[in-house]
PDB file of N, CA and C in Angstrom:
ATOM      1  N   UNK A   1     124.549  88.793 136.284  1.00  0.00           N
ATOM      2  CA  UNK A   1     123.933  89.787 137.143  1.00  0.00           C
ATOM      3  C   UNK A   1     123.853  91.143 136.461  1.00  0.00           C
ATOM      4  N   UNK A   2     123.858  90.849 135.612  1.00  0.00           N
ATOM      5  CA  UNK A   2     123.763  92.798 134.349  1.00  0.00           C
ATOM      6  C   UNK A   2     122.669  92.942 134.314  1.00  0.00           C
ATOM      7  N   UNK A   3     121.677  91.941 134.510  1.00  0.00           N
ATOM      8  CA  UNK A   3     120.226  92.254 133.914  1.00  0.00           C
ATOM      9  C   UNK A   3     119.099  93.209 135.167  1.00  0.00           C
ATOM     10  N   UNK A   4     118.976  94.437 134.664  1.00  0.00           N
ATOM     11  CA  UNK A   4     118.830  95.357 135.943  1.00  0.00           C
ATOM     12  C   UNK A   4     117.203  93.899 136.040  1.00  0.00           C
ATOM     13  N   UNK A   5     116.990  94.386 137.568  1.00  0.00           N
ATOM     14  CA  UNK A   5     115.654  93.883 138.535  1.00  0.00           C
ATOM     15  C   UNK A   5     114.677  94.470 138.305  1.00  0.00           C
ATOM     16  N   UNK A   6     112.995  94.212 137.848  1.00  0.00           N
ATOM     17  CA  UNK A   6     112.242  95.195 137.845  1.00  0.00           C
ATOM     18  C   UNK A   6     112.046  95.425 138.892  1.00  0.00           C
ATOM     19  N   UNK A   7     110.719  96.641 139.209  1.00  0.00           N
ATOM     20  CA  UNK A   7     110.278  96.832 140.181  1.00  0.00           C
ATOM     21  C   UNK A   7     109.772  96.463 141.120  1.00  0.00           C
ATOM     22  N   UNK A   8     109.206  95.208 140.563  1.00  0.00           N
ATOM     23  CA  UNK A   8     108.414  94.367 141.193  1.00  0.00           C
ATOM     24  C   UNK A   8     109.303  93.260 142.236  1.00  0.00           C
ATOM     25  N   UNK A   9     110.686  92.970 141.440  1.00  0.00           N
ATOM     26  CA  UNK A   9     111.411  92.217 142.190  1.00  0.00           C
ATOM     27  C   UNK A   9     112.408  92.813 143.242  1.00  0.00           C
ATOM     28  N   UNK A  10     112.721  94.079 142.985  1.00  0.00           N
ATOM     29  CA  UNK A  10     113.215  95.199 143.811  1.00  0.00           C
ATOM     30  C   UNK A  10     112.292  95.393 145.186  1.00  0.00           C
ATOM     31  N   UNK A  11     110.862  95.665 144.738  1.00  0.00           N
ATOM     32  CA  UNK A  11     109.823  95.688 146.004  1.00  0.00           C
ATOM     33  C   UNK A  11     109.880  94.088 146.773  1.00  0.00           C
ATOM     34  N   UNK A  12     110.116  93.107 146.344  1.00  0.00           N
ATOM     35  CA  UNK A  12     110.341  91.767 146.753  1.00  0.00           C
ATOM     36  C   UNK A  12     111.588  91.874 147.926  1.00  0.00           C
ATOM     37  N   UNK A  13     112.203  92.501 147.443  1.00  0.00           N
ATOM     38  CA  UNK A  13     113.825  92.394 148.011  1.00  0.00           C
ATOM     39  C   UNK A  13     113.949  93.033 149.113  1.00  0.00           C
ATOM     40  N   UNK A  14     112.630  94.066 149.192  1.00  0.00           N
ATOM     41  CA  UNK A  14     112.615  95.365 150.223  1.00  0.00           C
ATOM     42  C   UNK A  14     112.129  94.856 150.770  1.00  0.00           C
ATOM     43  N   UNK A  15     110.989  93.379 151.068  1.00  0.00           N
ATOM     44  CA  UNK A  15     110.084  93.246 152.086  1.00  0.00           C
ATOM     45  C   UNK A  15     110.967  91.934 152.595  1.00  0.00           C
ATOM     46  N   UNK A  16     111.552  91.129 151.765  1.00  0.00           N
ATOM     47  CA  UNK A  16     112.671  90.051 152.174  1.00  0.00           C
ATOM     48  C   UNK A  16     113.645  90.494 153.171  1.00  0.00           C
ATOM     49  N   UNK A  17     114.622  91.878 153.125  1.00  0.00           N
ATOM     50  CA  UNK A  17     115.391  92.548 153.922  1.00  0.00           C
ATOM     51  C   UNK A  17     114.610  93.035 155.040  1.00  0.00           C
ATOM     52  N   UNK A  18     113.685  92.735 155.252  1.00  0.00           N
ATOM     53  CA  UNK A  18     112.594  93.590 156.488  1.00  0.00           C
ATOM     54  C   UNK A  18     112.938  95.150 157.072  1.00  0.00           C
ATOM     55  N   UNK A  19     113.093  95.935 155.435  1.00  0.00           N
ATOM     56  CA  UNK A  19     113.458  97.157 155.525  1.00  0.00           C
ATOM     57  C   UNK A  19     111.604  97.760 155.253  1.00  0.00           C
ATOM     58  N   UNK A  20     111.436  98.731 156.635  1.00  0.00           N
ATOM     59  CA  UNK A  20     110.302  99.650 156.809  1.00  0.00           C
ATOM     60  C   UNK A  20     110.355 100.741 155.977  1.00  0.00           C
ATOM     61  N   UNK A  21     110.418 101.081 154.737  1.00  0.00           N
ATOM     62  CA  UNK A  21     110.660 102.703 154.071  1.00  0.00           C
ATOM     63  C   UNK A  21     109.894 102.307 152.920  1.00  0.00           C
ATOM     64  N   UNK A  22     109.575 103.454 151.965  1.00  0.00           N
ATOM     65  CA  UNK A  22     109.443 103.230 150.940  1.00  0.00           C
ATOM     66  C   UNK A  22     110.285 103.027 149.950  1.00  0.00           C
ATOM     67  N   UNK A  23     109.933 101.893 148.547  1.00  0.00           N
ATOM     68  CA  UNK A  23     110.594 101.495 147.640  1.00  0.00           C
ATOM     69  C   UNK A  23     111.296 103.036 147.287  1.00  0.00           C
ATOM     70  N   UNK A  24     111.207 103.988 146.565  1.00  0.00           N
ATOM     71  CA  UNK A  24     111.525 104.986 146.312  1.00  0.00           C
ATOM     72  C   UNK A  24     112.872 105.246 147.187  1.00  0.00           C
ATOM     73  N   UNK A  25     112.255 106.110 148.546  1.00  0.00           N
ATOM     74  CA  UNK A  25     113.297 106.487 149.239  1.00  0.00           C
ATOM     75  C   UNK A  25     114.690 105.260 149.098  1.00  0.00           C
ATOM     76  N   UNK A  26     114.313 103.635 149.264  1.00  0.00           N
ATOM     77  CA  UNK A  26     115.843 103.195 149.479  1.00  0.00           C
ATOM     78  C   UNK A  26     116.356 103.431 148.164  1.00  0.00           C
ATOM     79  N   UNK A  27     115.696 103.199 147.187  1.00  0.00           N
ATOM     80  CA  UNK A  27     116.218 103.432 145.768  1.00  0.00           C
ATOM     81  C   UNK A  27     117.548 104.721 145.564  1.00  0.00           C
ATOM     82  N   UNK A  28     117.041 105.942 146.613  1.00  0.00           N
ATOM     83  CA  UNK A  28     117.898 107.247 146.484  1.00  0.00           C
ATOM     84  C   UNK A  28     119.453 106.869 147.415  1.00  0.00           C
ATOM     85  N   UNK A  29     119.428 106.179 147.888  1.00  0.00           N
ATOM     86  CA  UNK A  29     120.640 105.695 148.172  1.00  0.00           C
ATOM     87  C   UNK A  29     120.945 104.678 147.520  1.00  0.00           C
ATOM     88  N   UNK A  30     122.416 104.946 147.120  1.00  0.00           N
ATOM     89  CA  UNK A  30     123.062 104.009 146.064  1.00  0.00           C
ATOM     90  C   UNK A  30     123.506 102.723 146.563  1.00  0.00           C
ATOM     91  N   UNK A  31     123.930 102.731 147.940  1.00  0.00           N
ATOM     92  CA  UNK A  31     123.758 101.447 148.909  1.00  0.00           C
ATOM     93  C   UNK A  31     122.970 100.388 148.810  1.00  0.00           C
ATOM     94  N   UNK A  32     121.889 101.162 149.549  1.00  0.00           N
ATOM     95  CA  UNK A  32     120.524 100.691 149.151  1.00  0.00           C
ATOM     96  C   UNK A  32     120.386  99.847 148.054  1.00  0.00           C
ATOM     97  N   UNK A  33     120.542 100.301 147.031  1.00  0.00           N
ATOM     98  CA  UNK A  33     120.027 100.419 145.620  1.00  0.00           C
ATOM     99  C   UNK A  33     121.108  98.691 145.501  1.00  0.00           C
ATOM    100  N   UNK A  34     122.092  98.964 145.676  1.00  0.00           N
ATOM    101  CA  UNK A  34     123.084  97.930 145.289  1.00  0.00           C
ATOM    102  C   UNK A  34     122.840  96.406 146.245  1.00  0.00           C
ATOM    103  N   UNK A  35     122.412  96.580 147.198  1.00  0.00           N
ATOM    104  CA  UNK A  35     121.882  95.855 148.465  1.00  0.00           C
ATOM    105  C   UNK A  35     120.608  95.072 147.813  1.00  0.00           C
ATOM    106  N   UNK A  36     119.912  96.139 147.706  1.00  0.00           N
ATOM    107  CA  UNK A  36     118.144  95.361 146.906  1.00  0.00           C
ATOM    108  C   UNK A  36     118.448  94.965 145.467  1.00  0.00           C
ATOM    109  N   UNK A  37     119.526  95.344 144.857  1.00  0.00           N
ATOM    110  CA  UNK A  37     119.510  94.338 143.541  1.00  0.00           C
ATOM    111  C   UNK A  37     120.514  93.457 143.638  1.00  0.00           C
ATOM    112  N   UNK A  38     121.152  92.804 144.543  1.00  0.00           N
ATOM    113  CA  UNK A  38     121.561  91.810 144.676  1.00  0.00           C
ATOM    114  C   UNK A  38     120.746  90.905 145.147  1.00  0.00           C
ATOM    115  N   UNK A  39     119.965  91.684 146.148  1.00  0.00           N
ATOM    116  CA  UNK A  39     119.052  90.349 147.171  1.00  0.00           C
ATOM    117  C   UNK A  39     117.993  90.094 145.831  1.00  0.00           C
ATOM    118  N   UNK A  40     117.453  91.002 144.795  1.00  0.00           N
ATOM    119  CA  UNK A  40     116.381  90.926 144.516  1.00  0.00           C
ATOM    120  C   UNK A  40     117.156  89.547 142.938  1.00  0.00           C
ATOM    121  N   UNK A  41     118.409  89.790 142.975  1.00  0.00           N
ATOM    122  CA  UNK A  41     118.855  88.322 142.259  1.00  0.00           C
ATOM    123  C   UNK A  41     119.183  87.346 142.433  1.00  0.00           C
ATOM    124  N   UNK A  42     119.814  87.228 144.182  1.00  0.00           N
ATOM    125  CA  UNK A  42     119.457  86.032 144.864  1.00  0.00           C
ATOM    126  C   UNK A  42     117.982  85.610 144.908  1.00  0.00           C
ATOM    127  N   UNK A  43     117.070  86.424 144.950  1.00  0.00           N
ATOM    128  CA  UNK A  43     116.197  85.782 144.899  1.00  0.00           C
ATOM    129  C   UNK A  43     115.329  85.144 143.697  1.00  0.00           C
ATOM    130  N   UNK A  44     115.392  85.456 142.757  1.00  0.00           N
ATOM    131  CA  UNK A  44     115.541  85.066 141.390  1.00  0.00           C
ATOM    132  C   UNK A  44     116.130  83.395 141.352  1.00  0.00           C
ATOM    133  N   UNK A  45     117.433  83.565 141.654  1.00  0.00           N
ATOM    134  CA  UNK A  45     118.017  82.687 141.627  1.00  0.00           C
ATOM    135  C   UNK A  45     117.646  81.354 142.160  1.00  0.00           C
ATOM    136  N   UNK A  46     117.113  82.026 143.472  1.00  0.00           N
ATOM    137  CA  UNK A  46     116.528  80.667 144.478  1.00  0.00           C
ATOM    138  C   UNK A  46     115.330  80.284 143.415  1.00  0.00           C
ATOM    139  N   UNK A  47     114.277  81.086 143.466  1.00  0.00           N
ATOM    140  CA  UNK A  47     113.043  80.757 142.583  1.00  0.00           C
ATOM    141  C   UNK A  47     113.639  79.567 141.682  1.00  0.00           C
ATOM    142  N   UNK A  48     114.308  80.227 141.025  1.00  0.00           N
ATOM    143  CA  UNK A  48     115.031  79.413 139.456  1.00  0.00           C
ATOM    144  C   UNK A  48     115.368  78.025 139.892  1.00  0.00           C
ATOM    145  N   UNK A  49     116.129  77.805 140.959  1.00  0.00           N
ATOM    146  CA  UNK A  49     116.624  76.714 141.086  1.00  0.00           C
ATOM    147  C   UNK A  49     115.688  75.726 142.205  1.00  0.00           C
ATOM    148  N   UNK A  50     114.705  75.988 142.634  1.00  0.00           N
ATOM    149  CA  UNK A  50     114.005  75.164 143.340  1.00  0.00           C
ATOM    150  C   UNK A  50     112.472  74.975 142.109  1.00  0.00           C
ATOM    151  N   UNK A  51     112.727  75.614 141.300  1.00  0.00           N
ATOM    152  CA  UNK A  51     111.770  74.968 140.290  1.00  0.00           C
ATOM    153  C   UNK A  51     112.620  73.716 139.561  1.00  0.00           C
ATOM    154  N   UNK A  52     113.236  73.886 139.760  1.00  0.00           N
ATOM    155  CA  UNK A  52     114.002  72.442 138.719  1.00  0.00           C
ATOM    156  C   UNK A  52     114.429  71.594 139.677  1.00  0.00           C
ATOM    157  N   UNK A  53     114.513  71.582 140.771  1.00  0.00           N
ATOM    158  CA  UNK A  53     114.807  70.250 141.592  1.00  0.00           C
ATOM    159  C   UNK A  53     113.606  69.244 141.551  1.00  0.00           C
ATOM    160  N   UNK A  54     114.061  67.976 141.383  1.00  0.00           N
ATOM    161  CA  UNK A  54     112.734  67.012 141.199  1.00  0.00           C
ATOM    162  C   UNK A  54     112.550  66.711 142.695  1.00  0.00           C
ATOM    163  N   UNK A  55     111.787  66.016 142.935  1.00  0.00           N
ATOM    164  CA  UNK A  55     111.269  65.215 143.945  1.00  0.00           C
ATOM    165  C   UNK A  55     112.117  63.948 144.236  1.00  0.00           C
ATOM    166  N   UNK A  56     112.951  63.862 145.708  1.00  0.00           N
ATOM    167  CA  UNK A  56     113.452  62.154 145.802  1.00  0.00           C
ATOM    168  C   UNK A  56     113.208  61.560 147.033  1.00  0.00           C
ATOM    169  N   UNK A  57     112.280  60.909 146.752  1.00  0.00           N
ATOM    170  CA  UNK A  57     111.734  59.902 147.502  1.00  0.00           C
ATOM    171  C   UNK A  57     112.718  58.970 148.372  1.00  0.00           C
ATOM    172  N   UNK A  58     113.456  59.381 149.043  1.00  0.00           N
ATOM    173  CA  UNK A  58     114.608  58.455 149.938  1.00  0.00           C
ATOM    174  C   UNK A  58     114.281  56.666 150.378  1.00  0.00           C
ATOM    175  N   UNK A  59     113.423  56.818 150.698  1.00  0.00           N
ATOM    176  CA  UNK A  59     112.672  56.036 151.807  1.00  0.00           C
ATOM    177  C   UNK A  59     112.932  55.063 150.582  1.00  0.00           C
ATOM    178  N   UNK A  60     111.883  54.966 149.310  1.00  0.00           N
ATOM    179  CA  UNK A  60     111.784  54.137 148.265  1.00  0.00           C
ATOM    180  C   UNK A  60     113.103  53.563 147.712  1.00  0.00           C
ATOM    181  N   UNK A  61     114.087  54.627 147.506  1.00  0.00           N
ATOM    182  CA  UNK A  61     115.085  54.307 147.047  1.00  0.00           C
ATOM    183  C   UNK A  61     116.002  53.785 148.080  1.00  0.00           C
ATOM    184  N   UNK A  62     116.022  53.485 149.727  1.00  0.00           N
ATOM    185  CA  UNK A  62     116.440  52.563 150.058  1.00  0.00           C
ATOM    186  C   UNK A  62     116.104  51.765 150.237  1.00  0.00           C
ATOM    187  N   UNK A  63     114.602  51.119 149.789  1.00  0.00           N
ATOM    188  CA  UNK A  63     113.830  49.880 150.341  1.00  0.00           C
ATOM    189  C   UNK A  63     114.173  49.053 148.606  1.00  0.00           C
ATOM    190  N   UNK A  64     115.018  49.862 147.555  1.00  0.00           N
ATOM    191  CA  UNK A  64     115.087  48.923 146.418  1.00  0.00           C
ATOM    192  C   UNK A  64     114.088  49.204 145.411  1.00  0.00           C
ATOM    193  N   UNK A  65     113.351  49.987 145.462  1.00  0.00           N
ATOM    194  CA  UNK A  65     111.647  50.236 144.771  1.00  0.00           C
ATOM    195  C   UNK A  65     111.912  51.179 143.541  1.00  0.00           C
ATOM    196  N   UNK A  66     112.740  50.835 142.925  1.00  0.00           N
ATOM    197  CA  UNK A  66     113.050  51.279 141.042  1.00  0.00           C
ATOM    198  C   UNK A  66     111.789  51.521 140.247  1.00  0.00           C
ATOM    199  N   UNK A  67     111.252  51.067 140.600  1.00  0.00           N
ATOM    200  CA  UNK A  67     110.276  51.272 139.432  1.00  0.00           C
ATOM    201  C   UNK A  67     109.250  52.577 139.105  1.00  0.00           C
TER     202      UNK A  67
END
C-alpha cells in the first residue's frame, strides 16, 4: 500500500464513498485524504483479483463432464 493512488483512482474512491464535494476540497483534509486512498486501493485490489478468477461451471462439474 506505499504506492500513492492517482487521481483518477482517488476520483473513483470519491464517487464509490458517495461523498458530494469536490476531489480537491476532500483531498485538504488529511482524513479524507487517508479514507480515499485506502478505498481507492481496495479498489484496485478488487479490480486485480476478479480479473484472475476463472469461470466454474458447477452444474458440469457435478454432472461428471471433464472434458
Amino acid at each position: 500500500m506505499n504506492a500513492r493512488p492517482t487521481r483518477e483512482q482517488l476520483q473513483e474512491a470519491l464517487q464509490a464513498s458517495r461523498l458530494h464535494m469536490p476531489l480537491d476540497d476532500a483531498l485538504l483534509s488529511p482524513t479524507l485524504y487517508i479514507a480515499l486512498r485506502n478505498t481507492a486501493h481496495a479498489l484496485a485490489a478488487r479490480k486485480a483479483s476478479t480479473a484472475r478468477r476463472p469461470v466454474i461451471d458447477h452444474k458440469r462439474l457435478a454432472a461428471g463432464d471433464i472434458d
